[in-house]
C-alpha atoms as a PDB file:
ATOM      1  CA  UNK A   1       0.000   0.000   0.000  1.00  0.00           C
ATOM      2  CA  UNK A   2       1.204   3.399  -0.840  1.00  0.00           C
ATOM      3  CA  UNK A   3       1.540   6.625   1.921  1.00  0.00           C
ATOM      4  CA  UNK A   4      -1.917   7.282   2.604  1.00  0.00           C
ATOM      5  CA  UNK A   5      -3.253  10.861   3.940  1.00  0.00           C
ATOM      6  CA  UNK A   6      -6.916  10.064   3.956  1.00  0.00           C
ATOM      7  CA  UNK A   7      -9.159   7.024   5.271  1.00  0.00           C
ATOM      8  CA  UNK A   8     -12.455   6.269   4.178  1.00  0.00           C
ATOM      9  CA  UNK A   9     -15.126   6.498   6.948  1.00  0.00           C
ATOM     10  CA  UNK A  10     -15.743   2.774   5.375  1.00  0.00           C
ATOM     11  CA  UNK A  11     -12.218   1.716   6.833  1.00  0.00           C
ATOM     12  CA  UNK A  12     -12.305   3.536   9.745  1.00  0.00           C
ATOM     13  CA  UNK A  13     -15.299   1.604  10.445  1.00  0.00           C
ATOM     14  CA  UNK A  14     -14.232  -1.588  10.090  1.00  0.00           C
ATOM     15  CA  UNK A  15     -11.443  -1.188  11.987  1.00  0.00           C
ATOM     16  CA  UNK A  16     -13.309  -0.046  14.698  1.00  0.00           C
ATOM     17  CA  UNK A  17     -15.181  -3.028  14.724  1.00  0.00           C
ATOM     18  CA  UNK A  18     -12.375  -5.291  14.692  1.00  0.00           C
ATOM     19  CA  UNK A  19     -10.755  -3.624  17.550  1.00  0.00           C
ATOM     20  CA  UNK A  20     -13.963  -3.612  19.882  1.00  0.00           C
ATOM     21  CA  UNK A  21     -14.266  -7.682  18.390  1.00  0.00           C
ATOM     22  CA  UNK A  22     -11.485  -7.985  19.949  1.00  0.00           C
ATOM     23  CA  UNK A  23     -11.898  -5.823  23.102  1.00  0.00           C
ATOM     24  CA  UNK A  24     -15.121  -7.717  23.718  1.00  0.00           C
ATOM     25  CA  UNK A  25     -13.308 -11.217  23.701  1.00  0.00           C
ATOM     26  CA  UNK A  26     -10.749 -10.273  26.539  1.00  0.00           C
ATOM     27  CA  UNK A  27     -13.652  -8.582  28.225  1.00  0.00           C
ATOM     28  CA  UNK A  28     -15.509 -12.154  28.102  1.00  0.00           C
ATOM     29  CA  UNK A  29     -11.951 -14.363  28.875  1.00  0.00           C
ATOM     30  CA  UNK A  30     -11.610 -11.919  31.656  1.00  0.00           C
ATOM     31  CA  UNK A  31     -15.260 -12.196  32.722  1.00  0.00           C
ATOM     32  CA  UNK A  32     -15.357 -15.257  32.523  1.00  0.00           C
ATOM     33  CA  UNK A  33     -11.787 -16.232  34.599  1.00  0.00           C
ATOM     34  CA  UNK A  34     -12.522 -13.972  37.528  1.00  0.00           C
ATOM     35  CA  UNK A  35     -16.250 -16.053  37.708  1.00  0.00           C
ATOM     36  CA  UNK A  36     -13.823 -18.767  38.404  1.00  0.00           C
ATOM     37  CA  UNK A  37     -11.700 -17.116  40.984  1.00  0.00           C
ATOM     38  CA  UNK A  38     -13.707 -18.719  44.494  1.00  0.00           C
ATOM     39  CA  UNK A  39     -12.098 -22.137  43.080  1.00  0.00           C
ATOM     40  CA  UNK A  40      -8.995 -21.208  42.272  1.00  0.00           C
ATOM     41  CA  UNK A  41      -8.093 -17.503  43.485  1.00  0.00           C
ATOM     42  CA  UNK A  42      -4.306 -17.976  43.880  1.00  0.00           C
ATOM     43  CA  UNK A  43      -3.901 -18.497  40.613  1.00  0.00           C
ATOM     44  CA  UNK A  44      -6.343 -16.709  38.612  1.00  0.00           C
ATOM     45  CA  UNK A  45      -5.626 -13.426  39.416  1.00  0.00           C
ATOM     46  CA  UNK A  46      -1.884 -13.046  38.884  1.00  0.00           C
ATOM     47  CA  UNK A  47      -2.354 -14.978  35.676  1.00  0.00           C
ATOM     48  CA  UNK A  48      -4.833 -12.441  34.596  1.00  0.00           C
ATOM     49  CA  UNK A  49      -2.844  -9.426  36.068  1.00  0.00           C
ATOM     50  CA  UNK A  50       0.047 -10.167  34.265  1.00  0.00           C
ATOM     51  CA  UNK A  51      -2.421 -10.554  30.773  1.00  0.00           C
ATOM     52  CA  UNK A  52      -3.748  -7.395  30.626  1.00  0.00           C
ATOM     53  CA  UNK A  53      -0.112  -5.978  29.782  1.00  0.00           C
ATOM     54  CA  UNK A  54       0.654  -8.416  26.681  1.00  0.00           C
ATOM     55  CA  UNK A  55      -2.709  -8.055  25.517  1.00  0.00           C
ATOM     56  CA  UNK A  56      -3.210  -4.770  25.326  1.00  0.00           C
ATOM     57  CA  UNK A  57       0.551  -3.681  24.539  1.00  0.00           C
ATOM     58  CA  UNK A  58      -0.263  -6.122  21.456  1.00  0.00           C
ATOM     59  CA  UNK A  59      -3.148  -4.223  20.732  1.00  0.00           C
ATOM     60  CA  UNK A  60      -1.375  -0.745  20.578  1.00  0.00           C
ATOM     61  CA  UNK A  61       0.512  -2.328  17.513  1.00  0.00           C
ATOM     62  CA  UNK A  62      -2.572  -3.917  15.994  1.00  0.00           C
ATOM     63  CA  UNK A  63      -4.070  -0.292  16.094  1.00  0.00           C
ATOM     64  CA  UNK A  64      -0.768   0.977  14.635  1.00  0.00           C
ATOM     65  CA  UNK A  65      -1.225  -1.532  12.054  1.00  0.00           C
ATOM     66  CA  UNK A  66      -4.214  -0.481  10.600  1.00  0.00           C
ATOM     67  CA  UNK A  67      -3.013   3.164   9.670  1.00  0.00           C
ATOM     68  CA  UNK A  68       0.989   2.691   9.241  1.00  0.00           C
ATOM     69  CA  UNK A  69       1.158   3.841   5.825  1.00  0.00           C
ATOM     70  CA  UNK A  70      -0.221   7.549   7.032  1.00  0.00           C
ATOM     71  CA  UNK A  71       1.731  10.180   5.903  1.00  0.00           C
ATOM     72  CA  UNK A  72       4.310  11.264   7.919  1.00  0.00           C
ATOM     73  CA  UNK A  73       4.052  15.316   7.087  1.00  0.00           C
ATOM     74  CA  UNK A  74       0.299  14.793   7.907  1.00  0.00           C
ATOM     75  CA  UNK A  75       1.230  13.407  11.525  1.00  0.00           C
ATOM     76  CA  UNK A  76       3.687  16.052  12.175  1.00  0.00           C
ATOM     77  CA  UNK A  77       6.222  15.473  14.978  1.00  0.00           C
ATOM     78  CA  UNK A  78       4.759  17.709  17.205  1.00  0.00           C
ATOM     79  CA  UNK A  79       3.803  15.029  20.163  1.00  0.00           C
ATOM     80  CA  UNK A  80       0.442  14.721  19.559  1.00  0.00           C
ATOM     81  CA  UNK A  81      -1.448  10.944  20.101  1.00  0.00           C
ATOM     82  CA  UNK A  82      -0.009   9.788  16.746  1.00  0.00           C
ATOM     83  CA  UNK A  83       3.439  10.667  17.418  1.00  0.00           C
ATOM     84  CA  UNK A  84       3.078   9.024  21.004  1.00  0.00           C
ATOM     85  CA  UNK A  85       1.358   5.892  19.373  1.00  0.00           C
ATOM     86  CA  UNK A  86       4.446   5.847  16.920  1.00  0.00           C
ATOM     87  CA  UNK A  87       7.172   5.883  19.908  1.00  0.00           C
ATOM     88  CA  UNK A  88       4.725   3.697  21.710  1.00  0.00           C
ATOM     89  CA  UNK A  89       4.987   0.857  18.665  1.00  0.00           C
ATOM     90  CA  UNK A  90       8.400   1.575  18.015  1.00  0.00           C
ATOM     91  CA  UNK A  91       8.997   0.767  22.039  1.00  0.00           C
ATOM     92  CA  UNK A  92       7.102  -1.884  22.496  1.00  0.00           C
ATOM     93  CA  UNK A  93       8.821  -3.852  18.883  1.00  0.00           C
ATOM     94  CA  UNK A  94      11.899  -2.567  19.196  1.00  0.00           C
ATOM     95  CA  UNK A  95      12.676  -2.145  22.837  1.00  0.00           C
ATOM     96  CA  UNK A  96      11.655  -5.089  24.612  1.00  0.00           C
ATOM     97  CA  UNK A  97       8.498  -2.785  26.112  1.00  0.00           C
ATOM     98  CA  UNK A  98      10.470   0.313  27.651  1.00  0.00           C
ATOM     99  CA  UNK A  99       9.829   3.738  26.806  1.00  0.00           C
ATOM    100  CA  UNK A 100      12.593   4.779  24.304  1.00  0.00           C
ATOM    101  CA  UNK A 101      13.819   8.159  23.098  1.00  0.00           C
ATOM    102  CA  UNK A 102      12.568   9.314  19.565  1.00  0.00           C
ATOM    103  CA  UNK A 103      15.151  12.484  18.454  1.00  0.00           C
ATOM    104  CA  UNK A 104      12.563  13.418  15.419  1.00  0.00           C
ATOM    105  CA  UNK A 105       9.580  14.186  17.741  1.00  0.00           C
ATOM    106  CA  UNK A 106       9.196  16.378  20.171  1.00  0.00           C
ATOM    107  CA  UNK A 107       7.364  14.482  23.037  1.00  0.00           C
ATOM    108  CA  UNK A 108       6.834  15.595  26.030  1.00  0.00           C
ATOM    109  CA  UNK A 109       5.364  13.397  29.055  1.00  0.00           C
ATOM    110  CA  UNK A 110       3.438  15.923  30.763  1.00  0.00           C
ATOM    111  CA  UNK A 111       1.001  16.455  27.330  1.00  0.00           C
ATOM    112  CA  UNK A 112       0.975  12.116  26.046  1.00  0.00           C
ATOM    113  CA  UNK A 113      -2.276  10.378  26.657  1.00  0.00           C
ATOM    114  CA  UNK A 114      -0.638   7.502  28.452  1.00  0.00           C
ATOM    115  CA  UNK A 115       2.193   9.399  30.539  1.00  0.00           C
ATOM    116  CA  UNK A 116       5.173   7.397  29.669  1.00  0.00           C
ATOM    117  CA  UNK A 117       8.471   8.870  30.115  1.00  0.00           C
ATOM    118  CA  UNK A 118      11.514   7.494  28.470  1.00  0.00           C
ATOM    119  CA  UNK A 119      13.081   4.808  30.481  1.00  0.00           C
ATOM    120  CA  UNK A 120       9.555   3.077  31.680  1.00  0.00           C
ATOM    121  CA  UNK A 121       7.970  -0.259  31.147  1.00  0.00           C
ATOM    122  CA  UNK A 122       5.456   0.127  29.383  1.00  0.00           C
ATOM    123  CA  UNK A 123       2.573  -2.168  30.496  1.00  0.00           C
ATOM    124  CA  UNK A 124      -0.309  -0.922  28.424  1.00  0.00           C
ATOM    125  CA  UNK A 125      -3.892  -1.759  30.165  1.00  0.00           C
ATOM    126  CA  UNK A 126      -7.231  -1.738  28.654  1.00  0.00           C
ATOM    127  CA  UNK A 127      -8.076   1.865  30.321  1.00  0.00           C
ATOM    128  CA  UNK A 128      -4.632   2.792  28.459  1.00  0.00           C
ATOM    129  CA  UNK A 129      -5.553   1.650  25.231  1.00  0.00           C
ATOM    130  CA  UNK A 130      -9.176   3.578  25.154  1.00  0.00           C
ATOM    131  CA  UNK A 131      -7.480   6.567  25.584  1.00  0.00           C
ATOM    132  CA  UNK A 132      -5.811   6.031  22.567  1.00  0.00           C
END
């Protein structure tokens, strides 16, 4: 696919759907686990704890995914979401999960969504990933 600075309401759409498809299916495994938690409680709940991270730090890229071939001159490098969501991706692939330093934007952690500052784990959780 070529460098794209415009998505049809079509695509948003559908990728919308496919991310809350996929929201909805933790929200059920989750559900669903913690139902089971008076049988097994030890176990259950650090095994879902430590879930929520690689799930949704997964999901950050999938959401990447969709729009990587944006323009770059159309998502400026100004720190706004997309930038953050770039740094993010490149973190989490690149980095083994912790907040790098990105010389070509201008972040800065008091204005991000998710508050990461360079040097942090990042341990996206489903609150996280709505704000993006």
């Amino acid at each position: 696919m070529l460098a794209v600075n415009k998505y049809s309401q079509e695509y948003i759409d559908e990728c919308r759907s496919k991310v809350s498809l996929q929201l909805s299916t933790y929200k059920n495994l989750v559900t669903t686990a913690r139902n089971q938690i008076s049988k097994d409680e030890k176990s259950l709940n650090p095994a879902i704890e430590s879930f929520e991270p690689v799930f949704f730090n997964n999901m950050v890229l999938v959401l990447d995914a969709f729009f990587v071939h944006r323009i770059g001159a159309i998502e400026g490098k100004d720190g706004n979401p997309l930038n953050e969501m770039r740094v993010l991706c490149n973190s989490i692939m690149n980095n083994r999960n912790i907040m790098l330093v990105d010389d070509t934007i201008k972040l800065k952690p008091d204005k991000l969504l998710l508050k990461y500052k360079v040097g942090d784990e990042i341990k996206s959780t489903e609150a996280q990933f709505l704000q993006l």
